[in-house]
C-alpha atoms as a PDB file:
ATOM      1  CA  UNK A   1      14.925 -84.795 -25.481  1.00  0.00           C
ATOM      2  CA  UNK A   2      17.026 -81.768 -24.012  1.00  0.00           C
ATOM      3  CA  UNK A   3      15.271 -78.818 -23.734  1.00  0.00           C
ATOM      4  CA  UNK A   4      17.084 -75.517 -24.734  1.00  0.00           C
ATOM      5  CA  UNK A   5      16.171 -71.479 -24.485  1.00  0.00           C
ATOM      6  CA  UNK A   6      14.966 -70.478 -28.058  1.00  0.00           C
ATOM      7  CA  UNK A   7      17.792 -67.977 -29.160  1.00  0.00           C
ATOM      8  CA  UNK A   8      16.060 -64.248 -29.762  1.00  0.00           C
ATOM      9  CA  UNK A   9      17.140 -64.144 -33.241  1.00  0.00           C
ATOM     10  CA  UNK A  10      16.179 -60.474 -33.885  1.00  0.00           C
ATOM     11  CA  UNK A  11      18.206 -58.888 -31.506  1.00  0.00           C
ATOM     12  CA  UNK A  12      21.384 -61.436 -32.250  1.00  0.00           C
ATOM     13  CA  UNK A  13      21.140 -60.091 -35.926  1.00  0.00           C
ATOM     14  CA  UNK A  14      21.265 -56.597 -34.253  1.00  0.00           C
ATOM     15  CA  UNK A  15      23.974 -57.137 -32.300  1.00  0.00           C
ATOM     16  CA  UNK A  16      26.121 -58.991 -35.121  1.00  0.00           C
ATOM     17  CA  UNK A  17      24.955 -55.499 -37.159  1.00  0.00           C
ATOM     18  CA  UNK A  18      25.683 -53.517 -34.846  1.00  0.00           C
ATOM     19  CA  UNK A  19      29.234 -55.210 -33.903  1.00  0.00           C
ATOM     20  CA  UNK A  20      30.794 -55.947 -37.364  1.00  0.00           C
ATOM     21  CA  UNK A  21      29.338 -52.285 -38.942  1.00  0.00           C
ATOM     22  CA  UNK A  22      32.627 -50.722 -39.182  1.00  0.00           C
ATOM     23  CA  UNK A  23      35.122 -53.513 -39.626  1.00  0.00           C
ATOM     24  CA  UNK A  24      36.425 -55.249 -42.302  1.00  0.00           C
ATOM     25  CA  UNK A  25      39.217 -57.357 -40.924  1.00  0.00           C
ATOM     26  CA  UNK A  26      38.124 -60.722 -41.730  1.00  0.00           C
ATOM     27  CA  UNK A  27      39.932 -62.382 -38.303  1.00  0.00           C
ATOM     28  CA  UNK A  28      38.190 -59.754 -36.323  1.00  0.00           C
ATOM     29  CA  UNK A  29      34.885 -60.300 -37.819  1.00  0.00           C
ATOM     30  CA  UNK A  30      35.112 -63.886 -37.223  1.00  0.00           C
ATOM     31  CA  UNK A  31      36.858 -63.718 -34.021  1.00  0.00           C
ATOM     32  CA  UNK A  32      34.205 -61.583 -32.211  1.00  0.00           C
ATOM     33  CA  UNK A  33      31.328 -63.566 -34.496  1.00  0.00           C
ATOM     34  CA  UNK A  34      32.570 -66.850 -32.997  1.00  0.00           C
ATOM     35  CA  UNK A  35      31.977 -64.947 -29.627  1.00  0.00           C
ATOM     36  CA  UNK A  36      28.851 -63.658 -29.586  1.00  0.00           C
ATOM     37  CA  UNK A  37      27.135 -66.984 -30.958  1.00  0.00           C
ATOM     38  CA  UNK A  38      28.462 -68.539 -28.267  1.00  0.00           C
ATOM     39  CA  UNK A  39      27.369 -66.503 -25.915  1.00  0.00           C
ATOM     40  CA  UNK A  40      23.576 -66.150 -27.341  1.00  0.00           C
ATOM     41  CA  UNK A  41      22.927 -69.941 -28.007  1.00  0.00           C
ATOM     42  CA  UNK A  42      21.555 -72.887 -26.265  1.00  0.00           C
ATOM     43  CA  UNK A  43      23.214 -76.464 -25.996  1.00  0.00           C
ATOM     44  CA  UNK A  44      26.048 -75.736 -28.031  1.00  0.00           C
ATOM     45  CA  UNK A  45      29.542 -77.032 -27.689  1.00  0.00           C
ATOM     46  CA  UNK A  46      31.521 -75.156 -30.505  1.00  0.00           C
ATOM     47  CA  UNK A  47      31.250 -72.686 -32.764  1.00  0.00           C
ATOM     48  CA  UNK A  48      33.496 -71.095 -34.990  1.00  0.00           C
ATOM     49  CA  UNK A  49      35.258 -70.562 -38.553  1.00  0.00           C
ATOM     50  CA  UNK A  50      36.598 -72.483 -41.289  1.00  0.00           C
ATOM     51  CA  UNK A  51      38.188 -71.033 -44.026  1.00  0.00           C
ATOM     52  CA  UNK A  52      39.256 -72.097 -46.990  1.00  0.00           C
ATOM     53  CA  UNK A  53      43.372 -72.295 -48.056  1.00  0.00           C
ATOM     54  CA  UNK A  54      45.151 -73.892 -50.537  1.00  0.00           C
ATOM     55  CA  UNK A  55      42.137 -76.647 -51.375  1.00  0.00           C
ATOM     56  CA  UNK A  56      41.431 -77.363 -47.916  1.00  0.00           C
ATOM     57  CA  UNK A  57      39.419 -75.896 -45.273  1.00  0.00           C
ATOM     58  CA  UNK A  58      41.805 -74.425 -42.237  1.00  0.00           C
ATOM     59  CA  UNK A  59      40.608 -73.778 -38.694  1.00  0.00           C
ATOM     60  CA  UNK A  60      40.182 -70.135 -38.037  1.00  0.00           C
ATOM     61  CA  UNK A  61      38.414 -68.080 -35.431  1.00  0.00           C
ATOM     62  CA  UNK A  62      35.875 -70.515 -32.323  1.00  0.00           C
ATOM     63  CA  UNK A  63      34.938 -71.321 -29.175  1.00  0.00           C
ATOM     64  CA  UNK A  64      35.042 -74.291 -27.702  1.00  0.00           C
ATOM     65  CA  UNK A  65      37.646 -77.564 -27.256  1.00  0.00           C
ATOM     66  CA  UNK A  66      40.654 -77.763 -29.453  1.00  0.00           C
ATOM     67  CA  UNK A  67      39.575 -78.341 -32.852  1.00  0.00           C
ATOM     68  CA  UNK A  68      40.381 -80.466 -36.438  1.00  0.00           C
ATOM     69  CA  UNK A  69      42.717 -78.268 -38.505  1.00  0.00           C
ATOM     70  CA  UNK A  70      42.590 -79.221 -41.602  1.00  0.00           C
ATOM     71  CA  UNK A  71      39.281 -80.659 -43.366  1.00  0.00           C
ATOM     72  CA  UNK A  72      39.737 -81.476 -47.152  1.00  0.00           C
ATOM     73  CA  UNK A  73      36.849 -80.172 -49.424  1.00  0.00           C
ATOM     74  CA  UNK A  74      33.946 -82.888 -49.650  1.00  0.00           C
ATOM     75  CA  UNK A  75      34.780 -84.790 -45.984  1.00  0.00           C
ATOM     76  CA  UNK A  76      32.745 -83.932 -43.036  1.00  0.00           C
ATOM     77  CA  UNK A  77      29.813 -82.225 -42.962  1.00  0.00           C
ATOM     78  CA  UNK A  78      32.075 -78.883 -43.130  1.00  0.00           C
ATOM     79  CA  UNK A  79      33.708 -80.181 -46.218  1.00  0.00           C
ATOM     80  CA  UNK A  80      30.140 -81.732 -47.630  1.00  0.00           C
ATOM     81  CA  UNK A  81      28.937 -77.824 -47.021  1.00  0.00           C
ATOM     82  CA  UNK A  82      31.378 -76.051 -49.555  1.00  0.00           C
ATOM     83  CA  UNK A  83      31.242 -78.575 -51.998  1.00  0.00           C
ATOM     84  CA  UNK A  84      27.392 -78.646 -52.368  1.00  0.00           C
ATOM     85  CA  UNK A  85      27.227 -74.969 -51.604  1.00  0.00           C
ATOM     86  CA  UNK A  86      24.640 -75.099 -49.207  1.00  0.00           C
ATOM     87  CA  UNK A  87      24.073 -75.328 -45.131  1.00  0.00           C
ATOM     88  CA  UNK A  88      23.802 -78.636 -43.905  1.00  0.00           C
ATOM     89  CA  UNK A  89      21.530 -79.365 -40.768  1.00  0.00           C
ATOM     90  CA  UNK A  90      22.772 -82.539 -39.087  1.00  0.00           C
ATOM     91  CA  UNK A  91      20.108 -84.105 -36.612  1.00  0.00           C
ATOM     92  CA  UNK A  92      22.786 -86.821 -35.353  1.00  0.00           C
ATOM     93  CA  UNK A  93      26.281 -87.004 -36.513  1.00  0.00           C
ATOM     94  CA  UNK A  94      26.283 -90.540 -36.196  1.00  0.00           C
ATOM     95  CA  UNK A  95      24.000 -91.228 -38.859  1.00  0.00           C
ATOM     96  CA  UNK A  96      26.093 -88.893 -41.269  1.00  0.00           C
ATOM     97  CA  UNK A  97      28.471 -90.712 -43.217  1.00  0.00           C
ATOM     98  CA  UNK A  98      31.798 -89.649 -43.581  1.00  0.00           C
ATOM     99  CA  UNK A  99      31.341 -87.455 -40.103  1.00  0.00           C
ATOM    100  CA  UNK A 100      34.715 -85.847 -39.212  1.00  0.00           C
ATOM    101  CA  UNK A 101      34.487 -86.319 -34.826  1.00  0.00           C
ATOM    102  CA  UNK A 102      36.439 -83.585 -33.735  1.00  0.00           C
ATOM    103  CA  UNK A 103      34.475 -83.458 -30.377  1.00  0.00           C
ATOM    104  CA  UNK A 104      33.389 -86.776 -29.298  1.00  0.00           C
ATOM    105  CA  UNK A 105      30.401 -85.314 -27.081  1.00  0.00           C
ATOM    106  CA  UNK A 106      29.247 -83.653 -30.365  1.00  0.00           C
ATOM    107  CA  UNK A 107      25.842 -84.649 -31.507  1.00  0.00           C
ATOM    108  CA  UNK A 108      24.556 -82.222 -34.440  1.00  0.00           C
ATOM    109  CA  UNK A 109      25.822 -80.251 -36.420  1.00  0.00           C
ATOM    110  CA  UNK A 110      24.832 -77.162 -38.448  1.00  0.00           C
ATOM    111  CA  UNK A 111      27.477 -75.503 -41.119  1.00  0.00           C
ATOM    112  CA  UNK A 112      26.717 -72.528 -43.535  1.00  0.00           C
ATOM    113  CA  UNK A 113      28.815 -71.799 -46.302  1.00  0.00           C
ATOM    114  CA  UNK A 114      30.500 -68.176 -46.535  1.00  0.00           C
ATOM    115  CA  UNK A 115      30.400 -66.108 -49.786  1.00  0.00           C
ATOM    116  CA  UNK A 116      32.673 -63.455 -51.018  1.00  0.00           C
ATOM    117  CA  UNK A 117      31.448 -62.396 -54.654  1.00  0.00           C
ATOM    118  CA  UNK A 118      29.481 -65.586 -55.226  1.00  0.00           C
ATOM    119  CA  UNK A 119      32.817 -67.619 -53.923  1.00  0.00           C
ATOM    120  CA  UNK A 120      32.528 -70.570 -50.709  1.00  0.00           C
ATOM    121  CA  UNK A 121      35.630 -69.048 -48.937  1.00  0.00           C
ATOM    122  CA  UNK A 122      34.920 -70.945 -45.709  1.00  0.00           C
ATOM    123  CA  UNK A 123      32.017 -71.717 -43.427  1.00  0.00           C
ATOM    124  CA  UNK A 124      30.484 -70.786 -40.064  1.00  0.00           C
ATOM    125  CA  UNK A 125      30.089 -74.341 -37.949  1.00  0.00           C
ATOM    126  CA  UNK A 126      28.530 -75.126 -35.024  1.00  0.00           C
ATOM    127  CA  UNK A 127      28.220 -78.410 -32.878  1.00  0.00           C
ATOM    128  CA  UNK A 128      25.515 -79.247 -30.653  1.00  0.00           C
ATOM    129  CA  UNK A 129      25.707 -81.712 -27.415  1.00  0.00           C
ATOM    130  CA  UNK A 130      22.440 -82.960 -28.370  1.00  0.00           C
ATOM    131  CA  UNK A 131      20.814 -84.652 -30.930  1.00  0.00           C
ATOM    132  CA  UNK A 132      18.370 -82.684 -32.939  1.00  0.00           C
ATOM    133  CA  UNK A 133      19.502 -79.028 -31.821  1.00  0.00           C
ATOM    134  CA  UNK A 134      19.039 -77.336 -35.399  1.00  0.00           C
ATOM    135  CA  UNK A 135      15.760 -76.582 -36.821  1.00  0.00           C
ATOM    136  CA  UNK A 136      14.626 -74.474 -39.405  1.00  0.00           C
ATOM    137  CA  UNK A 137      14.591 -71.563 -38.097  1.00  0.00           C
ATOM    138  CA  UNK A 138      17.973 -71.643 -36.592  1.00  0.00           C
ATOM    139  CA  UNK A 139      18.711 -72.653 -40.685  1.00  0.00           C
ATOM    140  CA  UNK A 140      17.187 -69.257 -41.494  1.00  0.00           C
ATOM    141  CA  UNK A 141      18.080 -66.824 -38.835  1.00  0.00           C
ATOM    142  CA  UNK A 142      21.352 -68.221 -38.914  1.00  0.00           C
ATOM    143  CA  UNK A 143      21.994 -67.945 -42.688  1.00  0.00           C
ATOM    144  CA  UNK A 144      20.858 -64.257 -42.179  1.00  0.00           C
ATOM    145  CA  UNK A 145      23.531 -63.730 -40.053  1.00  0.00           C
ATOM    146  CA  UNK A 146      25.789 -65.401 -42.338  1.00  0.00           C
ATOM    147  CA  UNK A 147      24.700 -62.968 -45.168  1.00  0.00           C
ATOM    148  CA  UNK A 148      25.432 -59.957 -42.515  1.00  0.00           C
ATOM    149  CA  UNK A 149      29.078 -61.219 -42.478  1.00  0.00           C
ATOM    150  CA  UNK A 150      29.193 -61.411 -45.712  1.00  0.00           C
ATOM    151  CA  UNK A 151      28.430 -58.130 -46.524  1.00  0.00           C
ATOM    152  CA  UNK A 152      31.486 -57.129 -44.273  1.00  0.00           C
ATOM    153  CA  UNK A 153      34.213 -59.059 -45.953  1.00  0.00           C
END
């Protein structure tokens, strides 16, 4: 198994704090969001935004390779995400059925939805080049960080 730096989730939820505290432009929020977790985590490939339009989840704000565009509701772990309402932490893609590969060098996965006044408007997603890169407490911290954002749109 790949070993990885454990990310200092107390001072990334300072920084996201400390960087979103006086905007409320959703693209910017997401834009610079989708920058600073990529800069502060481990084996990660991609992370970024979907968001949802017109029934359909939409690519917004990441980092990484050139991504899917358009996932419907229910397909994908993204799409599996809103419609359950709840983060899903994907050891291995491959053994998740229905897996949307955007990136084939992708391994796991980890999506949290977004809420605006108890509303999924999109969700935070990011892919991992290695199998089991998501624990619990990346669930946690990163849900907390999630709940920061949403406090700001």
């Amino acid at each position: 198994m790949a070993t990885f730096q454990t990310t200092n989730y107390d001072l990334l939820k300072k920084q996201t704090a400390s960087l979103i505290e006086d905007e409320h432009n959703m693209i910017a929020i997401l834009s610079n969001m989708s920058a600073l977790l990529n800069d502060n985590l481990d084996q990660i490939n991609w992370v970024g935004f979907y968001l949802i339009d017109n029934g359909e989840l939409i690519l917004g704000p990441f980092q990484g390779h050139p991504a899917c565009v358009h996932i419907k509701i229910g397909s994908g772990v993204c799409g599996t995400a809103v419609a359950e309402n709840q983060t899903q932490v994907v050891a291995d893609v491959t053994q998740f059925e229905g897996h949307i590969a955007c990136d084939a060098n992708s391994r796991s996965e980890i999506v949290i939805p977004i809420r605006v006044n108890d509303k999924v408007i999109g969700v935070l997603d990011i892919d991992a080049p290695i199998t089991n890169r998501f624990n619990n407490e990346d669930k946690i911290n990163l849900e907390s960080i999630v709940k920061l954002i949403e406090q700001q749109l």
